[in-house]
Protein backbone atom coordinates (compact mmCIF):
# COMPACT_ATOMS: atom_id res chain seq x y z
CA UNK A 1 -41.26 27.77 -12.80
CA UNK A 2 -38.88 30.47 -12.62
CA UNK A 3 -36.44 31.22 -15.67
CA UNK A 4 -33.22 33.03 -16.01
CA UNK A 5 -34.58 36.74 -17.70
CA UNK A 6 -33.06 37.43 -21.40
CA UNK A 7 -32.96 40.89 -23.37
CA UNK A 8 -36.20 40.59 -25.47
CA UNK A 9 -33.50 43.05 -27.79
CA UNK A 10 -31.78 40.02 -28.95
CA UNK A 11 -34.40 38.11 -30.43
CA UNK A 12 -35.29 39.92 -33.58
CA UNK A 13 -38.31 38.52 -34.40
CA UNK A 14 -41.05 35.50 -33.34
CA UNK A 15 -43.37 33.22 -35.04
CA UNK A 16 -45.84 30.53 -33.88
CA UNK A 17 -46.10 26.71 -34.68
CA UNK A 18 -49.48 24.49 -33.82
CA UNK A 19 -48.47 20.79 -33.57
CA UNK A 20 -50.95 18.60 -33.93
CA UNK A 21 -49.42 15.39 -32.57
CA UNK A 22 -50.94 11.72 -34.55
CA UNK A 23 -52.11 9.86 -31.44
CA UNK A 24 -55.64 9.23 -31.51
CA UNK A 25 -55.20 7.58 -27.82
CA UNK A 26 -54.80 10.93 -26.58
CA UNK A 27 -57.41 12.23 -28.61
CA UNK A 28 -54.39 14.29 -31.23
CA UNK A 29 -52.98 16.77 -28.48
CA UNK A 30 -52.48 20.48 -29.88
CA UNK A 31 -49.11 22.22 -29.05
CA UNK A 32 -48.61 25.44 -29.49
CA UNK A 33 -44.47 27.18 -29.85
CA UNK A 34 -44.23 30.53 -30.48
CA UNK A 35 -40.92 30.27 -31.55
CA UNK A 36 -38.03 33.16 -30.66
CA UNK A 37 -36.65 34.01 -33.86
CA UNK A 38 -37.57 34.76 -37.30
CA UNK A 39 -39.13 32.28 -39.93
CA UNK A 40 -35.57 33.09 -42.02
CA UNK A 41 -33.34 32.50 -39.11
CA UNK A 42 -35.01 29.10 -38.37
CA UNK A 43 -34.32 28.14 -42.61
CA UNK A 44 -30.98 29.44 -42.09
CA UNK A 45 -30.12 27.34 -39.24
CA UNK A 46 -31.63 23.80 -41.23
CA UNK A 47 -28.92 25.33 -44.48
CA UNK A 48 -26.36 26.75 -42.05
CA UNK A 49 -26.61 24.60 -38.76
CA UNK A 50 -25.86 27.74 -36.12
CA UNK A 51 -27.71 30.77 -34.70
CA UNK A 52 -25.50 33.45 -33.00
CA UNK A 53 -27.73 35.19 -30.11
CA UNK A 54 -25.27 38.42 -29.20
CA UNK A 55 -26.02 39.86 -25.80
CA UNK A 56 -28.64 36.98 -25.04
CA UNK A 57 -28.36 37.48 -20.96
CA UNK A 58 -28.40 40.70 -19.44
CA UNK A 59 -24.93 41.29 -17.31
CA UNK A 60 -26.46 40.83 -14.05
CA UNK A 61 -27.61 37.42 -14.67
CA UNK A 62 -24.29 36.34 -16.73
CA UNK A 63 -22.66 37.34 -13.09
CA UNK A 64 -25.51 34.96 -11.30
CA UNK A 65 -24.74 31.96 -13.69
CA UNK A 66 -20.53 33.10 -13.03
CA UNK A 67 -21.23 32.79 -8.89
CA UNK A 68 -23.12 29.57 -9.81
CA UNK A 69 -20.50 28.07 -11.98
CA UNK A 70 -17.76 28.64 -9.12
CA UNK A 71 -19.62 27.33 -6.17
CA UNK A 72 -20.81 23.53 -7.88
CA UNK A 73 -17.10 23.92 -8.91
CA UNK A 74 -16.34 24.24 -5.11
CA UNK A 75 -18.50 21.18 -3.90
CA UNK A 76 -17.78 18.52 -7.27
CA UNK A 77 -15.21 15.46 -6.43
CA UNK A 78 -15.89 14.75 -9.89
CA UNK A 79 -14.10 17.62 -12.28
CA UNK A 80 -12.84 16.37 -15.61
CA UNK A 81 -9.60 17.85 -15.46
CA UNK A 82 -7.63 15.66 -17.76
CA UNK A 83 -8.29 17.09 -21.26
CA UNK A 84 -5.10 17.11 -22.63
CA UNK A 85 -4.46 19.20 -25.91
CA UNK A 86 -7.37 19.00 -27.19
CA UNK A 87 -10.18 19.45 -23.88
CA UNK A 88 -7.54 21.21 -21.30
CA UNK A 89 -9.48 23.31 -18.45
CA UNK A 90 -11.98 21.94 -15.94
CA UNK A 91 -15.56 20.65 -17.19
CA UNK A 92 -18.36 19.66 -14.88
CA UNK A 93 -21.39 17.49 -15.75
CA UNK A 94 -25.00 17.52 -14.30
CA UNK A 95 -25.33 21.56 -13.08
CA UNK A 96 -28.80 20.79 -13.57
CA UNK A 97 -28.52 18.49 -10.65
CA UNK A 98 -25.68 20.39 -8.90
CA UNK A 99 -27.06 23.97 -8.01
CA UNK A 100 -30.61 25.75 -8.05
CA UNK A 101 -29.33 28.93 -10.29
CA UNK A 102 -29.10 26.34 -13.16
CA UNK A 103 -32.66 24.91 -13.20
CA UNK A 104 -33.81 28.46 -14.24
CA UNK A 105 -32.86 27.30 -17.75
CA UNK A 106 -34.71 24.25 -17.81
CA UNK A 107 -37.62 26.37 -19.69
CA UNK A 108 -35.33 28.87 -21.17
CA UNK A 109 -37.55 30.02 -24.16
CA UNK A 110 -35.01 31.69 -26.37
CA UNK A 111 -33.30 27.97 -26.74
CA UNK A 112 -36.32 25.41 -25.96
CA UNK A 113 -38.39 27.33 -28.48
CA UNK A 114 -35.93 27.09 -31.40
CA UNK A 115 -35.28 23.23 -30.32
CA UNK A 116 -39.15 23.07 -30.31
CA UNK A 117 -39.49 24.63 -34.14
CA UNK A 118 -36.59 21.90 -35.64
CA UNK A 119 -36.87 18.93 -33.39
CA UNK A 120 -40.62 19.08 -33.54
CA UNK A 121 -42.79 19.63 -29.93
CA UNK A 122 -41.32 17.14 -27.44
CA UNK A 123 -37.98 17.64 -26.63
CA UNK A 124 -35.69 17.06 -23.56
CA UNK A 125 -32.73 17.86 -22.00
CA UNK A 126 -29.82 16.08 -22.38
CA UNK A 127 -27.21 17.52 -19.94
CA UNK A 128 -25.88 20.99 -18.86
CA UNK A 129 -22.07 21.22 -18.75
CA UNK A 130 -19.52 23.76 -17.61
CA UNK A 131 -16.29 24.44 -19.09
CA UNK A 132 -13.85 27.03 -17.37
CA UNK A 133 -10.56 27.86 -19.07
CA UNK A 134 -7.87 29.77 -16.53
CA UNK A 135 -5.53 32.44 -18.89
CA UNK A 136 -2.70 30.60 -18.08
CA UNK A 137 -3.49 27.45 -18.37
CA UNK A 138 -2.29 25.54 -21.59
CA UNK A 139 -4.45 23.18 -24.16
CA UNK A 140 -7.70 25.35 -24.02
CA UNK A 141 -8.49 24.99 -27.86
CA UNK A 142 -9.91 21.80 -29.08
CA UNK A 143 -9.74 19.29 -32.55
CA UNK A 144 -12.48 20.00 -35.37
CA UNK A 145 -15.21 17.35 -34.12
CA UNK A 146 -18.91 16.75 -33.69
CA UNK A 147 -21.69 15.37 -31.87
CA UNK A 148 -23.76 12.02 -31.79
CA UNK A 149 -20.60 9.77 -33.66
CA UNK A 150 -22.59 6.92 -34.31
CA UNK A 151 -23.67 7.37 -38.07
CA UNK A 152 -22.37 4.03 -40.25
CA UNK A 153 -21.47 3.60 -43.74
CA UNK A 154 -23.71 2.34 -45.13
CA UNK A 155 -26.27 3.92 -44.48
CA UNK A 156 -29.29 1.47 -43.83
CA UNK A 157 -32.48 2.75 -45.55
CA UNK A 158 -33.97 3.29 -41.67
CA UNK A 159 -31.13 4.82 -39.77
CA UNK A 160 -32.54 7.40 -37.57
CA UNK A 161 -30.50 9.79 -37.53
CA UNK A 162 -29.92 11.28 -34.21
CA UNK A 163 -30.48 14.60 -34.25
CA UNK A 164 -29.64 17.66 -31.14
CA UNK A 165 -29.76 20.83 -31.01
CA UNK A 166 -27.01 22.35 -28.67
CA UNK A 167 -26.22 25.52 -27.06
CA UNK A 168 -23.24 27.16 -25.67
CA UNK A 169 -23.28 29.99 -23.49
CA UNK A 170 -20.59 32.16 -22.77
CA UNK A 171 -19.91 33.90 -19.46
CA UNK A 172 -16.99 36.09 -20.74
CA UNK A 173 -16.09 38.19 -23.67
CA UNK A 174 -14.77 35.29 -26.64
CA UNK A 175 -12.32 37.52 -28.79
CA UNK A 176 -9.19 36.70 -31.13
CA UNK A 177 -7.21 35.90 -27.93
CA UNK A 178 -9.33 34.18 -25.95
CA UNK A 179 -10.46 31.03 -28.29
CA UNK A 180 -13.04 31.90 -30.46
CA UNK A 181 -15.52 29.50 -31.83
CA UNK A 182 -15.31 28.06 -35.24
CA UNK A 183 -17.64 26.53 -37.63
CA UNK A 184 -17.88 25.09 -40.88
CA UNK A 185 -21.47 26.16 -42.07
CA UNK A 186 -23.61 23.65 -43.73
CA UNK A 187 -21.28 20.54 -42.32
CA UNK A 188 -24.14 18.93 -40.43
CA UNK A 189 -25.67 17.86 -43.63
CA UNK A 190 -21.85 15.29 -44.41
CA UNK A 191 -23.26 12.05 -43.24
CA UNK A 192 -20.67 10.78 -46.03
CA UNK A 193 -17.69 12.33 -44.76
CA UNK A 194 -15.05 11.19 -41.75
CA UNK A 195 -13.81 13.77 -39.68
CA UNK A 196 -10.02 12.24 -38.26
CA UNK A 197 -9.08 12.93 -34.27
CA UNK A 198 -6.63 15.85 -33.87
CA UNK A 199 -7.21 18.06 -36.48
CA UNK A 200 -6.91 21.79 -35.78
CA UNK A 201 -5.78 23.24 -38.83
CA UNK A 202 -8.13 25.85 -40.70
CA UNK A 203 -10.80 24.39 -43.11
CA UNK A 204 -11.98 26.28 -46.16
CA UNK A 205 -15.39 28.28 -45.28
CA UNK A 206 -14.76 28.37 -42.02
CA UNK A 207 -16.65 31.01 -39.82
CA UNK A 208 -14.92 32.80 -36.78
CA UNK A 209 -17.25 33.63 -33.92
CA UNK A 210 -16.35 36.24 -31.14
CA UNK A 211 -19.09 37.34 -28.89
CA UNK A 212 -19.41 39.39 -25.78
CA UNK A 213 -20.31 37.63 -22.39
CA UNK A 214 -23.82 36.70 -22.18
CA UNK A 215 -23.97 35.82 -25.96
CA UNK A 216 -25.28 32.12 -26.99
CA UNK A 217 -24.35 30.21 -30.01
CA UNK A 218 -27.23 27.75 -30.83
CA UNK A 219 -26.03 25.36 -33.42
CA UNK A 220 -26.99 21.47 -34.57
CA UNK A 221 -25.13 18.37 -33.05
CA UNK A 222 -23.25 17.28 -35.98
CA UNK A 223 -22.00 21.08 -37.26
CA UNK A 224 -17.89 20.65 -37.01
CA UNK A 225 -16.49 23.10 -34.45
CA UNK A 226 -13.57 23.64 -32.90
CA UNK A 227 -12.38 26.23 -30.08
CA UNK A 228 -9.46 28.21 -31.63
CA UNK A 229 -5.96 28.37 -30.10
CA UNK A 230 -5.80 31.56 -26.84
CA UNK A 231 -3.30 34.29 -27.33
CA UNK A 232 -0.98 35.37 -24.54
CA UNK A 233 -2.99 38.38 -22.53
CA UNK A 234 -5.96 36.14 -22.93
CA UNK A 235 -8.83 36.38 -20.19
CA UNK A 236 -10.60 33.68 -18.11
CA UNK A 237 -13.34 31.48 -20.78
CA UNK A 238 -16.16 29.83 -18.39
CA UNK A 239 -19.07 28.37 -20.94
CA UNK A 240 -21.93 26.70 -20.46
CA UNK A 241 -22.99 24.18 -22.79
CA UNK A 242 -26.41 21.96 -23.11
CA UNK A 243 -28.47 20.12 -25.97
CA UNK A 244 -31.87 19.18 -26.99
CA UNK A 245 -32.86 15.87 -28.75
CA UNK A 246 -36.39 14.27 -29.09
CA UNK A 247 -37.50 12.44 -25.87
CA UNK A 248 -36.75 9.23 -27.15
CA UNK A 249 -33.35 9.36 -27.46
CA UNK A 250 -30.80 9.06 -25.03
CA UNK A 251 -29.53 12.17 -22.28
CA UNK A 252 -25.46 12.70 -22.61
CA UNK A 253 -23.13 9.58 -21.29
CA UNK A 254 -20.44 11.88 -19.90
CA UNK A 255 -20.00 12.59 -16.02
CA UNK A 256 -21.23 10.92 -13.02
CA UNK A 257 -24.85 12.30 -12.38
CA UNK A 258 -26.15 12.76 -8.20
CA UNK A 259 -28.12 9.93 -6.84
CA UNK A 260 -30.31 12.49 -5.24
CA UNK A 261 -29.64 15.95 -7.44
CA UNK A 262 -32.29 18.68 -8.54
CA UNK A 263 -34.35 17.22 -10.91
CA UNK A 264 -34.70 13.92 -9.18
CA UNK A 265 -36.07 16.20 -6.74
CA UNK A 266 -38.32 17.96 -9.15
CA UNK A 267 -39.58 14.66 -10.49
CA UNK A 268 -40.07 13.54 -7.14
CA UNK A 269 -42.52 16.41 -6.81
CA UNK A 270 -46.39 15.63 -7.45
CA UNK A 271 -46.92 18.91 -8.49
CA UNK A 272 -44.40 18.99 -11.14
CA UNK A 273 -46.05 19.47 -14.56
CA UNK A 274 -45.98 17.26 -17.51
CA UNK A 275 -43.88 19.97 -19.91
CA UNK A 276 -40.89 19.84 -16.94
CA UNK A 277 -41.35 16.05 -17.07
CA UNK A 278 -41.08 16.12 -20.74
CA UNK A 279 -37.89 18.04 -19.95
CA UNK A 280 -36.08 15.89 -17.50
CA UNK A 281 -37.28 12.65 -19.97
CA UNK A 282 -39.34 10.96 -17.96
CA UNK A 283 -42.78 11.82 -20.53
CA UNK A 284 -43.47 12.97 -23.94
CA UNK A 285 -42.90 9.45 -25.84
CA UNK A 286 -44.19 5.60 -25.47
């Protein structure tokens, strides 16, 4: 199927993983990831929790994925536009479902391949997002949080831990004035610690992260992040964010998802092969 192009200049290096997977009813299936990035990056995310892909899309497809964004903004009834402070702009759910430009990432190798080399082989989507943040409009930063808020305390001796791997991909240039992203590195390992609502202050070791357009930061579910305050003179931020988790676990809650979008088509499909079912959950566990 076809996939949005990347600039192979980006990835700096690639290594290969062969799965075997334990099921002797399918006779221990073989998978094979050759995984975009280096052996060190992929260590560095498990200590770190984040990957920063600079210049990921070439131009020409960032303006694509910008007409794209813009025209499922022009035919939703269902925009989130009630953020308040903390989630101020307009988000939209499901683009996966909501315009054809946006199933070219479905297979997106530079993202599914690193999911692939930490999650382990079967993975699946779990919902493609927009975000679009006007210059003038106010509350575009948002509170330190995470992902997947369901970890107790105690911990019982077989929580599974749910685990994602997420990306966000932005459309413009993300510099001092126009929110940057920040991280704490290495927070995705604080099962232990609570993280309160509304909290936007700085926190020691925390990592600024200003990219040009077409740049992807690929980071773990439970790394805190926040978006950073804009400046006045501040440009346009449109963002598109998605995650990976295993195929047994849940797709995203949020937004109201078309009884008849683009991947029901797809799955509707006989000829639609198992690795896209896998994808839209629908295969890959029992």
């Amino acid at each position: 199927m076809k996939t949005i192009p990347f600039n192979p200049e980006a990835i700096p290096g690639r290594y290969r993983i062969t799965y075997k997977v334990r099921d002797a009813h399918r006779g221990y299936p073989i998978r094979e990831v050759e995984v975009l990035a280096t052996p060190e990056e992929s260590a560095t995310f498990v200590k770190d929790g984040y990957l920063v892909r600079e210049r990921l899309i070439p131009m020409d497809q960032v303006e694509r994925l910008r007409c794209a964004l813009d025209e499922a903004i022009a035919a939703d009834t269902n925009l989130e536009t009630g953020g308040g402070r903390a989630f101020g702009g307009i988000f939209i759910r499901h683009l996966l479902d909501k315009h054809p430009t946006f199933l070219e990432l479905l297979t997106f190798q530079p993202t599914l391949s690193v999911a692939r080399a930490l999650l382990g082989p079967s993975v699946q989507w779990r919902g493609l997002t927009g975000r679009v943040c006007f210059p003038d409009d106010p509350n575009k930063e948002t509170e330190w949080h995470f992902h997947q808020r369901v970890v107790p305390d105690p911990i019982p001796p077989f929580f599974a831990r749910p685990e994602t791997i997420e990306v966000l991909l932005y459309l413009d240039d993300i510099d001092e004035r126009s929110g940057p992203l920040c991280v704490v590195p290495g927070s995705h390992h604080w099962l232990e610690r609570d993280l309160d609502k509304d909290v936007f202050d700085d926190k020691p070791g925390q990592v600024v992260l200003k990219v040009p357009a077409g740049s992807a930061v690929i980071m773990h579910g439970s790394l805190w992040h926040r978006a950073m305050p804009t400046q006045p003179g501040c440009s346009m931020r449109r963002l598109l964010l998605w995650s990976y988790g295993p195929t047994w676990q849940k797709p995203s809650i949020y937004g109201v998802k078309p009884a008849n979008g683009l991947t029901a088509q797809l799955l509707a499909d006989p000829s639609t092969d198992e690795e896209i079912r896998e994808l839209l959950g629908v295969a890959g566990y029992m």
